[in-house]
C-alpha atoms as a PDB file:
ATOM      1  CA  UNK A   1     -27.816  -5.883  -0.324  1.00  0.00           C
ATOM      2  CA  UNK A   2     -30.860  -3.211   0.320  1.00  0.00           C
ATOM      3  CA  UNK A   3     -29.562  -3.309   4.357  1.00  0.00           C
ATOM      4  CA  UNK A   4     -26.327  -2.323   4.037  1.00  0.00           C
ATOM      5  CA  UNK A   5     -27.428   0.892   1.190  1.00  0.00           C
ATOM      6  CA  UNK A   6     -29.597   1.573   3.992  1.00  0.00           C
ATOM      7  CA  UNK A   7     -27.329   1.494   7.131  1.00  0.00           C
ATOM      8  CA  UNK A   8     -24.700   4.372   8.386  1.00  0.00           C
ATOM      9  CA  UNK A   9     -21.502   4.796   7.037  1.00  0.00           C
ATOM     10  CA  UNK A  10     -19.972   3.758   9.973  1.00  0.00           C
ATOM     11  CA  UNK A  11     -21.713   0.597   9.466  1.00  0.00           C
ATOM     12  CA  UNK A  12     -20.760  -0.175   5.905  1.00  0.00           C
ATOM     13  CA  UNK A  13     -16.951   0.641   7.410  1.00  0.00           C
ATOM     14  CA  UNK A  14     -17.756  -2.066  10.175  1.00  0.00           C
ATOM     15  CA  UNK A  15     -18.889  -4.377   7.638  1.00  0.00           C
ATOM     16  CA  UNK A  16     -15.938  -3.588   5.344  1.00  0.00           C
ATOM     17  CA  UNK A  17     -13.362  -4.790   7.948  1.00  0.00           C
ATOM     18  CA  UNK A  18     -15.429  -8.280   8.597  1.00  0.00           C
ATOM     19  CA  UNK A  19     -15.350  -8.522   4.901  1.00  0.00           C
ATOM     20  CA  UNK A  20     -10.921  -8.065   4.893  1.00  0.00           C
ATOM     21  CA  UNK A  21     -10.846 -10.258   7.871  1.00  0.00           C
ATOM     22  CA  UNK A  22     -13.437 -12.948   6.348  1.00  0.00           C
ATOM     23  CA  UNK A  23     -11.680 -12.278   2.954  1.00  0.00           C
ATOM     24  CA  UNK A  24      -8.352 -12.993   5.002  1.00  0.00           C
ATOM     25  CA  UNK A  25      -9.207 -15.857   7.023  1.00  0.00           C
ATOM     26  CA  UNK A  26     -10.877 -17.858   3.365  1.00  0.00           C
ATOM     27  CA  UNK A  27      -8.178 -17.362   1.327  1.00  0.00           C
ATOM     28  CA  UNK A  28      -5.545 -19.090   3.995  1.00  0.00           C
ATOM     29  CA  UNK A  29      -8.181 -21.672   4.110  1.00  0.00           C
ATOM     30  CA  UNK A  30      -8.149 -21.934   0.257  1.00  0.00           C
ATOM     31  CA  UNK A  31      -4.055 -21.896   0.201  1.00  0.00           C
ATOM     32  CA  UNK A  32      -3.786 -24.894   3.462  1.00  0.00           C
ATOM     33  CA  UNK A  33      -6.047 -27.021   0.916  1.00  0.00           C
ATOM     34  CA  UNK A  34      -4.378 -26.792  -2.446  1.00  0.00           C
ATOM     35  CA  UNK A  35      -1.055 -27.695  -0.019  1.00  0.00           C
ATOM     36  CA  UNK A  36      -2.320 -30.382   1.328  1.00  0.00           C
ATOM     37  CA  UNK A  37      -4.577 -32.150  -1.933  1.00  0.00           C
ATOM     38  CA  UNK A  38      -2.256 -31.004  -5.048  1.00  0.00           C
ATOM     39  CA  UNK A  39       1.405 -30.794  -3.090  1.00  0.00           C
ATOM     40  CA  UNK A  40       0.582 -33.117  -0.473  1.00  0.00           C
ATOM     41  CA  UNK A  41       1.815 -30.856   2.512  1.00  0.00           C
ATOM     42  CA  UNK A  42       0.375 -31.590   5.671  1.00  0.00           C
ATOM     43  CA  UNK A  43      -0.084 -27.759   8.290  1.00  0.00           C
ATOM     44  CA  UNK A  44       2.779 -28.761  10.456  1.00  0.00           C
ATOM     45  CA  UNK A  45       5.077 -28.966   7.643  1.00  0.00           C
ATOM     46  CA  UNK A  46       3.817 -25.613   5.929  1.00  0.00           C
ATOM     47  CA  UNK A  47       3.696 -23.715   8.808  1.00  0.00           C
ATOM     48  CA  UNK A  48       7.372 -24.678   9.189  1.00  0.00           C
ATOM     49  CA  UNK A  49       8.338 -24.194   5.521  1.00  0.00           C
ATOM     50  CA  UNK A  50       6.843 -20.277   5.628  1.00  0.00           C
ATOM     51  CA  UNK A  51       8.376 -19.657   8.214  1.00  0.00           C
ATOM     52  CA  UNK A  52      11.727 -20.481   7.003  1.00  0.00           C
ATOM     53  CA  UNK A  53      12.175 -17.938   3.872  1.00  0.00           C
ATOM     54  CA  UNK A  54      15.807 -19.059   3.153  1.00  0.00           C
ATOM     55  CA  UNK A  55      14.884 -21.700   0.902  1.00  0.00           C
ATOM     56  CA  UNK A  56      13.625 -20.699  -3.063  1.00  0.00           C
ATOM     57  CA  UNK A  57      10.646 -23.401  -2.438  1.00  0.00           C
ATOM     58  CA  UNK A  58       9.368 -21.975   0.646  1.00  0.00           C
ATOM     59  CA  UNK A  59       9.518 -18.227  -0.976  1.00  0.00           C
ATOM     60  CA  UNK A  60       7.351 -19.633  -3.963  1.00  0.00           C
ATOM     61  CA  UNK A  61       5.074 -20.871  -1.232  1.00  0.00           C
ATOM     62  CA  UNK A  62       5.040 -17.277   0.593  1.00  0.00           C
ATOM     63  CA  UNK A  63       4.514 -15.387  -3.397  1.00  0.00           C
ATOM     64  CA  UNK A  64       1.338 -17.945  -3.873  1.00  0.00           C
ATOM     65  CA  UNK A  65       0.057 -16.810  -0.212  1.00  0.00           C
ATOM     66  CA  UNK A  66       1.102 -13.162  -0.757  1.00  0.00           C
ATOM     67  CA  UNK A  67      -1.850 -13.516  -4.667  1.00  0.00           C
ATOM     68  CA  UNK A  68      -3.921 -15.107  -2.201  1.00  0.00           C
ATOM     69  CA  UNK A  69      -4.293 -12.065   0.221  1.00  0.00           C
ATOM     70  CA  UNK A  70      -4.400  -9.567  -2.816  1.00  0.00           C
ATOM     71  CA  UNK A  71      -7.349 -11.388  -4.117  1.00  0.00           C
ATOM     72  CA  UNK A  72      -9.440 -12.245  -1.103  1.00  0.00           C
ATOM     73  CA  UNK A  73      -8.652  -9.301   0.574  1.00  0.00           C
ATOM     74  CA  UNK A  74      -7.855  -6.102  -1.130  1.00  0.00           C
ATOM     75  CA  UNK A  75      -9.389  -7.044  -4.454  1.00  0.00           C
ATOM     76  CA  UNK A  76     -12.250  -8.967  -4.061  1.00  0.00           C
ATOM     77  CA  UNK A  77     -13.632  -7.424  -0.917  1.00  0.00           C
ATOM     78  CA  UNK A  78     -14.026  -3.703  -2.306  1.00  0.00           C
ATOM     79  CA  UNK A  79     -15.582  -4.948  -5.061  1.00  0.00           C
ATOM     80  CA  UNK A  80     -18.562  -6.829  -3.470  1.00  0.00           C
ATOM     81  CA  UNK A  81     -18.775  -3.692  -1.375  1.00  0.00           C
ATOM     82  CA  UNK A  82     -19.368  -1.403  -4.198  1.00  0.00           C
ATOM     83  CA  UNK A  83     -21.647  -3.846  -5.792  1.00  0.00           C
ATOM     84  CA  UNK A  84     -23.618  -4.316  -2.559  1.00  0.00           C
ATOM     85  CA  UNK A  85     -24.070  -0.106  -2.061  1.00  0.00           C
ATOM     86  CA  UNK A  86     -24.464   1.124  -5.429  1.00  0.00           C
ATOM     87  CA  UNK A  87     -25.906   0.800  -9.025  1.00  0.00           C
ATOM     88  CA  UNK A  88     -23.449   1.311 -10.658  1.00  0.00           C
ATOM     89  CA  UNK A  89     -19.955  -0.091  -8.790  1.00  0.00           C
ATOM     90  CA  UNK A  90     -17.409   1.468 -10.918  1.00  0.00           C
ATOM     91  CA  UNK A  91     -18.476   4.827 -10.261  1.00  0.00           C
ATOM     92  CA  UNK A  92     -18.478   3.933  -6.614  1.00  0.00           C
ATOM     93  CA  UNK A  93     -14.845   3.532  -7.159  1.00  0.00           C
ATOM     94  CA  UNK A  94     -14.474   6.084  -9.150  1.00  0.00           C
ATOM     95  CA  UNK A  95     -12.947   3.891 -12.017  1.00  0.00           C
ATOM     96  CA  UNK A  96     -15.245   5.630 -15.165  1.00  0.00           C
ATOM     97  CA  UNK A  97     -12.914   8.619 -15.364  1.00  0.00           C
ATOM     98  CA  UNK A  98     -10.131   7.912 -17.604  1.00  0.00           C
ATOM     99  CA  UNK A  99      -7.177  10.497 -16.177  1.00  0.00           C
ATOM    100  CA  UNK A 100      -5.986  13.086 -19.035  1.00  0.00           C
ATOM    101  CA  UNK A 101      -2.308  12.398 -20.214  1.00  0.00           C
ATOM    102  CA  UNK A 102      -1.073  15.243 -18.913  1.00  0.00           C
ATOM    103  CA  UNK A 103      -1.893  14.050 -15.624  1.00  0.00           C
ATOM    104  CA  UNK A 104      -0.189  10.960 -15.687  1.00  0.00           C
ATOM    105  CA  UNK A 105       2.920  12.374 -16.318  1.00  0.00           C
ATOM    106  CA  UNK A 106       2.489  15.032 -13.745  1.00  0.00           C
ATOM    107  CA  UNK A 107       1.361  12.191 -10.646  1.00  0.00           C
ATOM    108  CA  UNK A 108       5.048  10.289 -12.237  1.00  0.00           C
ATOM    109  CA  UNK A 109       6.973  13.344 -11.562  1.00  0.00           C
ATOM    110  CA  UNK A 110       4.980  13.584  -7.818  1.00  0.00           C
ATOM    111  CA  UNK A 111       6.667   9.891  -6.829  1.00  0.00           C
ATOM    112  CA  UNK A 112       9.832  10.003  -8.501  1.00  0.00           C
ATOM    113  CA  UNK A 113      10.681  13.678  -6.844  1.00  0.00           C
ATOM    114  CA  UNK A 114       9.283  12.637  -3.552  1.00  0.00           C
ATOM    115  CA  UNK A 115      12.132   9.826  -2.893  1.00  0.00           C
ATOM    116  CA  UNK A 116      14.563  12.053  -0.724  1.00  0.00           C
ATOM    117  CA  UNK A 117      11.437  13.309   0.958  1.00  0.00           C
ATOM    118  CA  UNK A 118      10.217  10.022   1.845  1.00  0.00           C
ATOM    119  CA  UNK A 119      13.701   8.439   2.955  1.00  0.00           C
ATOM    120  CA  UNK A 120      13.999  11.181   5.206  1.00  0.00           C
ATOM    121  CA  UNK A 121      10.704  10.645   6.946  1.00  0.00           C
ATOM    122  CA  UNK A 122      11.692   6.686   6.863  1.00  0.00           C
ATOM    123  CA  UNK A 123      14.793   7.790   8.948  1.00  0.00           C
ATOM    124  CA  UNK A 124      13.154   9.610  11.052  1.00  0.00           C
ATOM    125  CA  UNK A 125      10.455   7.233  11.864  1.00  0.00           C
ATOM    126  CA  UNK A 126      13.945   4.978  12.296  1.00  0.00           C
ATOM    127  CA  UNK A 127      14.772   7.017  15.479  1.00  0.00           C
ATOM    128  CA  UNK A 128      11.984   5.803  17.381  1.00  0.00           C
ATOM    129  CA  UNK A 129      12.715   4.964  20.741  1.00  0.00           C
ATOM    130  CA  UNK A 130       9.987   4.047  23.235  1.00  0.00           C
ATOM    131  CA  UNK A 131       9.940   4.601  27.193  1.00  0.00           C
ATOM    132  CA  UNK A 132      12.184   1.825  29.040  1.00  0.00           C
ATOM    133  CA  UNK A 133       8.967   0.793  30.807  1.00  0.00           C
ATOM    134  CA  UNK A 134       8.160   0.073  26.980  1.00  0.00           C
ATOM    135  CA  UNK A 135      11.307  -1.653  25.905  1.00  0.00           C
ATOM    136  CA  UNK A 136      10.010  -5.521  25.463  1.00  0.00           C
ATOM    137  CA  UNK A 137       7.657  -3.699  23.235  1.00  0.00           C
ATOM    138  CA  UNK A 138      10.463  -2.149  21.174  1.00  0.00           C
ATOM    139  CA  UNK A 139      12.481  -4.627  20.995  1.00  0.00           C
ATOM    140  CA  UNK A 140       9.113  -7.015  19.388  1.00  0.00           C
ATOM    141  CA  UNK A 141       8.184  -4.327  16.908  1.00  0.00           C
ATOM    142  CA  UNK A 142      12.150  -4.227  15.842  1.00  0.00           C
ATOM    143  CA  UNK A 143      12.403  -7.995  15.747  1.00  0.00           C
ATOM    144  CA  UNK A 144       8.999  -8.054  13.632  1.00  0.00           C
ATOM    145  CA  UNK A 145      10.370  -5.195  11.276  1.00  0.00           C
ATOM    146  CA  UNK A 146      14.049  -7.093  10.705  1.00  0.00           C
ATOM    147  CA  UNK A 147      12.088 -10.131   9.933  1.00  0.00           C
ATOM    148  CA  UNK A 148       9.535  -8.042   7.550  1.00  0.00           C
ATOM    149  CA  UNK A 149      13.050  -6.952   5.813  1.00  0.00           C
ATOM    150  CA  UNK A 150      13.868 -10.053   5.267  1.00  0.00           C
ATOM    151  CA  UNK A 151      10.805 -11.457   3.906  1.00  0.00           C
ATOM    152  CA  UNK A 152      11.099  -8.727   1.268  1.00  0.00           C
ATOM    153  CA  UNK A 153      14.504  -9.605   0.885  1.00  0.00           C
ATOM    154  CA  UNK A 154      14.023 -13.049   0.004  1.00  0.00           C
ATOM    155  CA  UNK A 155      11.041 -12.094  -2.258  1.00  0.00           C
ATOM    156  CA  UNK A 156      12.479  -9.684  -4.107  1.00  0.00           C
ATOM    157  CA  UNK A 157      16.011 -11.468  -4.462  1.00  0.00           C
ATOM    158  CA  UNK A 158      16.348 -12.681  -8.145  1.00  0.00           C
ATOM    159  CA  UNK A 159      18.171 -12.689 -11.294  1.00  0.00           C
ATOM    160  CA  UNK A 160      16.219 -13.425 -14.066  1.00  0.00           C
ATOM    161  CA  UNK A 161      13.759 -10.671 -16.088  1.00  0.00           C
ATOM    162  CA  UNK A 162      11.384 -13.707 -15.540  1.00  0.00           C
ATOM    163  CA  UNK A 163      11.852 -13.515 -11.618  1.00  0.00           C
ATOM    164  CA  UNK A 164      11.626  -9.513 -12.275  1.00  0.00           C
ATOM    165  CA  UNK A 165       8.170  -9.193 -14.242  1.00  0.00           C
ATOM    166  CA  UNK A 166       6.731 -11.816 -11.554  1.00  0.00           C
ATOM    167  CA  UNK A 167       8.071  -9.589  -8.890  1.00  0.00           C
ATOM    168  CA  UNK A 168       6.502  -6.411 -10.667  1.00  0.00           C
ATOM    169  CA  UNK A 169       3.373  -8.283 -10.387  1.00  0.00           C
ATOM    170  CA  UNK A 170       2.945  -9.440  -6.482  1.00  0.00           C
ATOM    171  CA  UNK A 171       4.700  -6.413  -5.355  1.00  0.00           C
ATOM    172  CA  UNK A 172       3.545  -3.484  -7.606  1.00  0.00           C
ATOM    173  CA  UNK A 173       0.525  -4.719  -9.819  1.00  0.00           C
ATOM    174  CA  UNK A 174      -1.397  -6.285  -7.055  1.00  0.00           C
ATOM    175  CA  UNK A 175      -1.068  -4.369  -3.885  1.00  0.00           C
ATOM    176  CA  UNK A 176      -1.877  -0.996  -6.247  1.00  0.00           C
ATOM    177  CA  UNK A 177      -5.111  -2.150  -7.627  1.00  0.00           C
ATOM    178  CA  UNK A 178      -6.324  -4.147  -4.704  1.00  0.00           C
ATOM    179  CA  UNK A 179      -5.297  -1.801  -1.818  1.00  0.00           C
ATOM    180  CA  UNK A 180      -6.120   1.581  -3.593  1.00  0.00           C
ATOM    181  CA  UNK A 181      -9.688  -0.362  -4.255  1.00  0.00           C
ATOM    182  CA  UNK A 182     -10.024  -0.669  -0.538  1.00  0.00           C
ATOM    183  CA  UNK A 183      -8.290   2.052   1.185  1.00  0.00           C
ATOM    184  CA  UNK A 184      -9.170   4.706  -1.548  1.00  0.00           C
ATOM    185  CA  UNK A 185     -12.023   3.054  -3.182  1.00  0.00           C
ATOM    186  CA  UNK A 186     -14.247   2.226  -0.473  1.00  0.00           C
ATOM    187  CA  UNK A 187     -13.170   2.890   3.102  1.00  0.00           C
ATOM    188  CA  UNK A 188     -11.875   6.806   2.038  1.00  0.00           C
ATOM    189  CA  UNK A 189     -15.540   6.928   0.232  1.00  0.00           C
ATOM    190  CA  UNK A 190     -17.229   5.800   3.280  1.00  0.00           C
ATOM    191  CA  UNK A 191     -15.627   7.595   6.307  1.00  0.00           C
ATOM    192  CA  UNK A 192     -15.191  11.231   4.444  1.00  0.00           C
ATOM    193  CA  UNK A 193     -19.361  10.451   4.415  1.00  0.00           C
ATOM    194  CA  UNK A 194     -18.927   8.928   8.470  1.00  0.00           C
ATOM    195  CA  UNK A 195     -16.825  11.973   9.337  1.00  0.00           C
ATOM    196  CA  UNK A 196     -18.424  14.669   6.596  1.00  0.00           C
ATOM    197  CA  UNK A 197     -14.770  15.985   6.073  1.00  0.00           C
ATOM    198  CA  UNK A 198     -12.428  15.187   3.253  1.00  0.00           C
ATOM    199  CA  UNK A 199      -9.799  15.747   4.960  1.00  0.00           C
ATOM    200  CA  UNK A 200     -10.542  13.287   8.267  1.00  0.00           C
ATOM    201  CA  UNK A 201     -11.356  10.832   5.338  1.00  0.00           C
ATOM    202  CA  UNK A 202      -7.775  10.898   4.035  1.00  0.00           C
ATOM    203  CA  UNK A 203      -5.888  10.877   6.834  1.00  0.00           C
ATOM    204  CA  UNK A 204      -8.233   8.171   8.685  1.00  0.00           C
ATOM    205  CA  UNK A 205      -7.685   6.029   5.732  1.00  0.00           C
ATOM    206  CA  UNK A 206      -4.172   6.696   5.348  1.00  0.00           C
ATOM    207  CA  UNK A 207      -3.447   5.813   8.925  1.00  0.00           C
ATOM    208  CA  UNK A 208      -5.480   2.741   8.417  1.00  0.00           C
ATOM    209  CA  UNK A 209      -3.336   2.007   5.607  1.00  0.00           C
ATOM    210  CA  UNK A 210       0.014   2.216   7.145  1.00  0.00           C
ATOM    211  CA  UNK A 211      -1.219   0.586  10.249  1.00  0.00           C
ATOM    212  CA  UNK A 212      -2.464  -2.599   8.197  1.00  0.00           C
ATOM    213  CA  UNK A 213       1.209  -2.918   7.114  1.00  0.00           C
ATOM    214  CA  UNK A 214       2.231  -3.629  10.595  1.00  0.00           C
ATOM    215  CA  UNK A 215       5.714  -2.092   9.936  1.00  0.00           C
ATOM    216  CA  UNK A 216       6.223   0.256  12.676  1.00  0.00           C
ATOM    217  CA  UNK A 217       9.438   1.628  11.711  1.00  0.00           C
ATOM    218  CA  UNK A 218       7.797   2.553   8.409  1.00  0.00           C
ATOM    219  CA  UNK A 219       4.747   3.572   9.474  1.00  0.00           C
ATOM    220  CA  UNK A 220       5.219   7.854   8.924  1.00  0.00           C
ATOM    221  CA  UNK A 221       6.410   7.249   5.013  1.00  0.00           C
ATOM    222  CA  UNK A 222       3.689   4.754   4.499  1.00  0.00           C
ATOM    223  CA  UNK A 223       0.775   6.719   5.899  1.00  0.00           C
ATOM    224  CA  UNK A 224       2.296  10.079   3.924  1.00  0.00           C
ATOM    225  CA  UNK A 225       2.250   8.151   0.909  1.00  0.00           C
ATOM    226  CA  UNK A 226      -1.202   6.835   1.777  1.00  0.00           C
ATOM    227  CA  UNK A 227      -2.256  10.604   2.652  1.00  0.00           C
ATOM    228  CA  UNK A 228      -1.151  11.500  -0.988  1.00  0.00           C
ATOM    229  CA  UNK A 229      -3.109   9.211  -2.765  1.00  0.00           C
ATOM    230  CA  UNK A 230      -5.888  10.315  -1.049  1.00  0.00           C
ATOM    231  CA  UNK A 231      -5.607  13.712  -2.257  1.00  0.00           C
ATOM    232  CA  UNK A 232      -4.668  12.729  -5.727  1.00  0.00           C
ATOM    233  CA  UNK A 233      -8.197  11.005  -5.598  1.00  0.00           C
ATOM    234  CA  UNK A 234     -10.177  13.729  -3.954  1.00  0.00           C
ATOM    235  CA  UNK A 235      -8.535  16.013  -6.209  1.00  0.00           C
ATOM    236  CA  UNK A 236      -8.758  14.353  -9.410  1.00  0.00           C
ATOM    237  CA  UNK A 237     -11.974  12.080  -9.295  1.00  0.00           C
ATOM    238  CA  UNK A 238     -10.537   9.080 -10.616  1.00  0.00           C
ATOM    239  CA  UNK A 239      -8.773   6.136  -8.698  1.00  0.00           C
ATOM    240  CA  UNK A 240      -6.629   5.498 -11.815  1.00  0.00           C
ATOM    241  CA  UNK A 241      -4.305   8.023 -10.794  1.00  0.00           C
ATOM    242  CA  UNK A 242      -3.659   6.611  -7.068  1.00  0.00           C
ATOM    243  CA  UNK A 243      -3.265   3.117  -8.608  1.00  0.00           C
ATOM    244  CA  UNK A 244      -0.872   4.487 -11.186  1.00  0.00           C
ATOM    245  CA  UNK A 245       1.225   6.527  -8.012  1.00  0.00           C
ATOM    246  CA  UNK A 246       0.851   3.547  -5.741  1.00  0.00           C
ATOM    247  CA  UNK A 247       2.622   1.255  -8.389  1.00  0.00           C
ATOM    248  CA  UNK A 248       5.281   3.466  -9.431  1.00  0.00           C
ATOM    249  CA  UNK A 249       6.404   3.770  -5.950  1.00  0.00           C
ATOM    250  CA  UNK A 250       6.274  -0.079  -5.471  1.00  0.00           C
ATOM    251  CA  UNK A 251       8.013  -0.586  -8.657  1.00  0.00           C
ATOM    252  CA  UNK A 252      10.886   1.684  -8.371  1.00  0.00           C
ATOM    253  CA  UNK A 253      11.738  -0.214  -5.463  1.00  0.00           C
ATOM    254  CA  UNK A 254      11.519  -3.799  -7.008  1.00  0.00           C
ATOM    255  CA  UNK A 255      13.661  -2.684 -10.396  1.00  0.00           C
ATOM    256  CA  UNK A 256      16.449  -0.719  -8.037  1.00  0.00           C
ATOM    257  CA  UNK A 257      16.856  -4.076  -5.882  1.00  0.00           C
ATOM    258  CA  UNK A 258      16.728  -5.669  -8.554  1.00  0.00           C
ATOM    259  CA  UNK A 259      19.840  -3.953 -10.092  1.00  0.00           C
ATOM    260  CA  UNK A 260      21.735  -2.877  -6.955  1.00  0.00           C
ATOM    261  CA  UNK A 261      20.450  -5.496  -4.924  1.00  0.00           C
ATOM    262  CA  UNK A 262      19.197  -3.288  -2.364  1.00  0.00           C
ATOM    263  CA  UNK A 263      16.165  -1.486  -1.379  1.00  0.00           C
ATOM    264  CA  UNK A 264      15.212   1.549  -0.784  1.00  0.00           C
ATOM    265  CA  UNK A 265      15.499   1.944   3.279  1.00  0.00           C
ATOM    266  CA  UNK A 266      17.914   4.681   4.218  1.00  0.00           C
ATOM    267  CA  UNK A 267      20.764   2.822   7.103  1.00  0.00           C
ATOM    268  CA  UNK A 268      19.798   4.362  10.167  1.00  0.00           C
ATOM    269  CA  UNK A 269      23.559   3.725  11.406  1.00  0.00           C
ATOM    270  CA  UNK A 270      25.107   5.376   8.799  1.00  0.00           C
ATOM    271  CA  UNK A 271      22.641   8.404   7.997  1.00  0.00           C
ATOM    272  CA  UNK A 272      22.346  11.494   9.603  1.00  0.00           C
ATOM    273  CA  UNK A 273      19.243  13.248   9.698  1.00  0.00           C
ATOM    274  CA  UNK A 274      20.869  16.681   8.958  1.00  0.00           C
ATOM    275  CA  UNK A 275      23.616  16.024   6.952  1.00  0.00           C
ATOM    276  CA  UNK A 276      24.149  17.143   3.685  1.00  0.00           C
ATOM    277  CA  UNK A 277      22.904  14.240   1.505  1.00  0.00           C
ATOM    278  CA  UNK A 278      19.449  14.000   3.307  1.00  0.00           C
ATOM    279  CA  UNK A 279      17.778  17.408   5.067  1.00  0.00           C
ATOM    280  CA  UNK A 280      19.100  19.190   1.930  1.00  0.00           C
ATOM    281  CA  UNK A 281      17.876  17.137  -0.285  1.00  0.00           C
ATOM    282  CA  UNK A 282      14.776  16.127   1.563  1.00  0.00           C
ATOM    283  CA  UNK A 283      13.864  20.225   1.666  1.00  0.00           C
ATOM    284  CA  UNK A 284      14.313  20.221  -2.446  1.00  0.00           C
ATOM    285  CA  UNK A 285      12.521  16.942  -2.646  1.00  0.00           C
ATOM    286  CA  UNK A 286       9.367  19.023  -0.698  1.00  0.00           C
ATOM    287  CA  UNK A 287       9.014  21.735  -2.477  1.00  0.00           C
ATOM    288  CA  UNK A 288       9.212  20.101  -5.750  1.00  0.00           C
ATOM    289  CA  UNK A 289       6.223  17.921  -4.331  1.00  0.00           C
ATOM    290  CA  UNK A 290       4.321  20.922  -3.002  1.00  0.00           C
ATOM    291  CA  UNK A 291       4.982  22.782  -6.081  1.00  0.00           C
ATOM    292  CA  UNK A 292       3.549  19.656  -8.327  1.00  0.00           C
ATOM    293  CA  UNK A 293       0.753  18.603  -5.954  1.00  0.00           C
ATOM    294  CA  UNK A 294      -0.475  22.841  -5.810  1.00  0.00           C
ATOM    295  CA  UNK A 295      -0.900  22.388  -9.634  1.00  0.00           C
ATOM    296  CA  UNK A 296      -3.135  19.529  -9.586  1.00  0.00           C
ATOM    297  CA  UNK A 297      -4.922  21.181  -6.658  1.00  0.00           C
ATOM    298  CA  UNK A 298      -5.556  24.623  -8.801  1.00  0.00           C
ATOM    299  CA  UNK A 299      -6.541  22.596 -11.832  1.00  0.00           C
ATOM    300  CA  UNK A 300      -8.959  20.544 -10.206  1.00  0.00           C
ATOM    301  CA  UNK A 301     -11.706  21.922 -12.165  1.00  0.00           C
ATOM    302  CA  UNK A 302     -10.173  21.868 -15.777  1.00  0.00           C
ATOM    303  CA  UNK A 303      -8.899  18.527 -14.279  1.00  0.00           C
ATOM    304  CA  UNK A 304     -12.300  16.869 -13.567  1.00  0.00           C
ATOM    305  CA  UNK A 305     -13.920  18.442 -16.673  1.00  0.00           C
ATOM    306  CA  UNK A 306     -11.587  16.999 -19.161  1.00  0.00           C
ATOM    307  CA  UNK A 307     -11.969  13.568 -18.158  1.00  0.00           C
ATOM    308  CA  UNK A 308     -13.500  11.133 -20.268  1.00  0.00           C
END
């Protein structure tokens, strides 16, 4: 598509969003239809089945809607973006680069020490408490996060390796290919060129990224972790690395619920933020990430050079 190689990056990041929303909009399309022709379930009755995620039927319906969005619109979008502006659409997502090993295990150690970190942030973000003049807007965002809780509740509640594995795979496969793609792949790409900073790339994206979530009581953790990808991209040159962090962190928290059967949101009611068995550990958890992240940042060079 010569007119879109030829228009501003602010354009392309326009056209990007149409794409997610057009992306978003056909694949519900796509999911109403194979209802209604292969199950036989007329709108009214889906809308009211989706809506009630108590029963194992109408979570199987959510998990088929949940591939849908992945594919129309974190996975397919970027990549008719990055065949539409370049030549050669892997390296426009920065997928060539295979990551050395060494770096693999050193982006591992980045999530798995950066749990007490991230909690704390999540409780923090938990204290939020808006202006009274705001309060019917509180009290929405806090009836749209229980009911987010509960939707991931009732997706990730199961017993069998089977119900594990396909869990692994909406929650953790998916969302860390398709939404690094985007976020990372394209829209990072295009507004570090909009903005010509790095760094307003990053955090524009990551922002972007938590805010697409619409969990407001998670939105500091999310865009942190979103931030850190970004670097781990800009820093490394290849996407594989982000994708590999991304579904670490989404695993870990499908396997623990799995075996506890709970996740991995710190109880607001029962947490302080300064007691012993969160700042403490938080503080460890961020210099063990700054310490880990300043490596990869001082071996850029080597870092870039000795990919293949």
């Amino acid at each position: 598509m010569k007119f879109l190689r030829d228009s501003t990056p602010f354009t392309q990041v326009l056209f990007t969003l149409i794409m997610i929303l057009m992306g978003g909009i056909l694949v519900s399309m796509v999911g109403f239809l194979v209802c209604r022709i292969v199950l036989g379930i007329s709108f009214e009755t889906l809308s009211g089945m989706l809506a009630n995620f108590n029963e194992p039927a109408n979570v199987r319906l959510l998990k088929f809607f949940q591939v849908l969005q992945s594919l129309g619109m974190f996975i397919l979008p970027p990549v008719f973006i990055a065949y539409s502006l370049d030549d050669k659409p892997f390296h426009f997502l920065r997928l060539t680069a295979k990551p050395a090993w060494i770096m693999l295990g050193v982006v591992c150690g980045v999530i798995l020490v950066s749990g007490p970190v991230i909690e704390w942030v999540s409780l923090l973000n938990q204290q939020l408490v808006l202006p009274s003049w705001l309060s019917s807007l509180e009290n929405w965002m806090r009836t749209s996060e229980d009911q987010a809780n509960e939707i991931t509740k009732a997706f990730l509640t199961t017993k069998s390796i089977g119900g594990l594995l396909g869990n692994l795979v909406i929650v953790a496969v998916l969302p860390a290919i398709g939404e690094e793609l985007l976020f990372r792949g394209v829209l990072q790409n295009l507004i570090k060129k909009m903005t010509g900073s790095s760094h307003w790339g990053i955090w524009i994206t990551a922002i972007l990224f938590s805010a697409l979530h619409l969990q407001f009581f998670g939105f500091l953790p999310r865009m942190l972790l979103g931030a850190l990808f970004g670097y781990l991209l800009e820093w490394t040159g290849t996407l594989w690395l982000p994708i590999i962090a991304h579904f670490i962190n989404n695993a870990a928290g499908v396997i623990i619920f799995f075996v506890t059967g709970e996740g991995l949101e710190p109880d607001k009611t029962e947490t302080s933020l300064f007691n012993n068995s969160t700042f403490y550990f938080a503080v460890v958890s961020s210099v063990l990430v700054w310490l880990l992240l300043r490596y990869i940042y001082m071996k850029r060079e080597e870092i870039r050079e000795a990919q293949v």
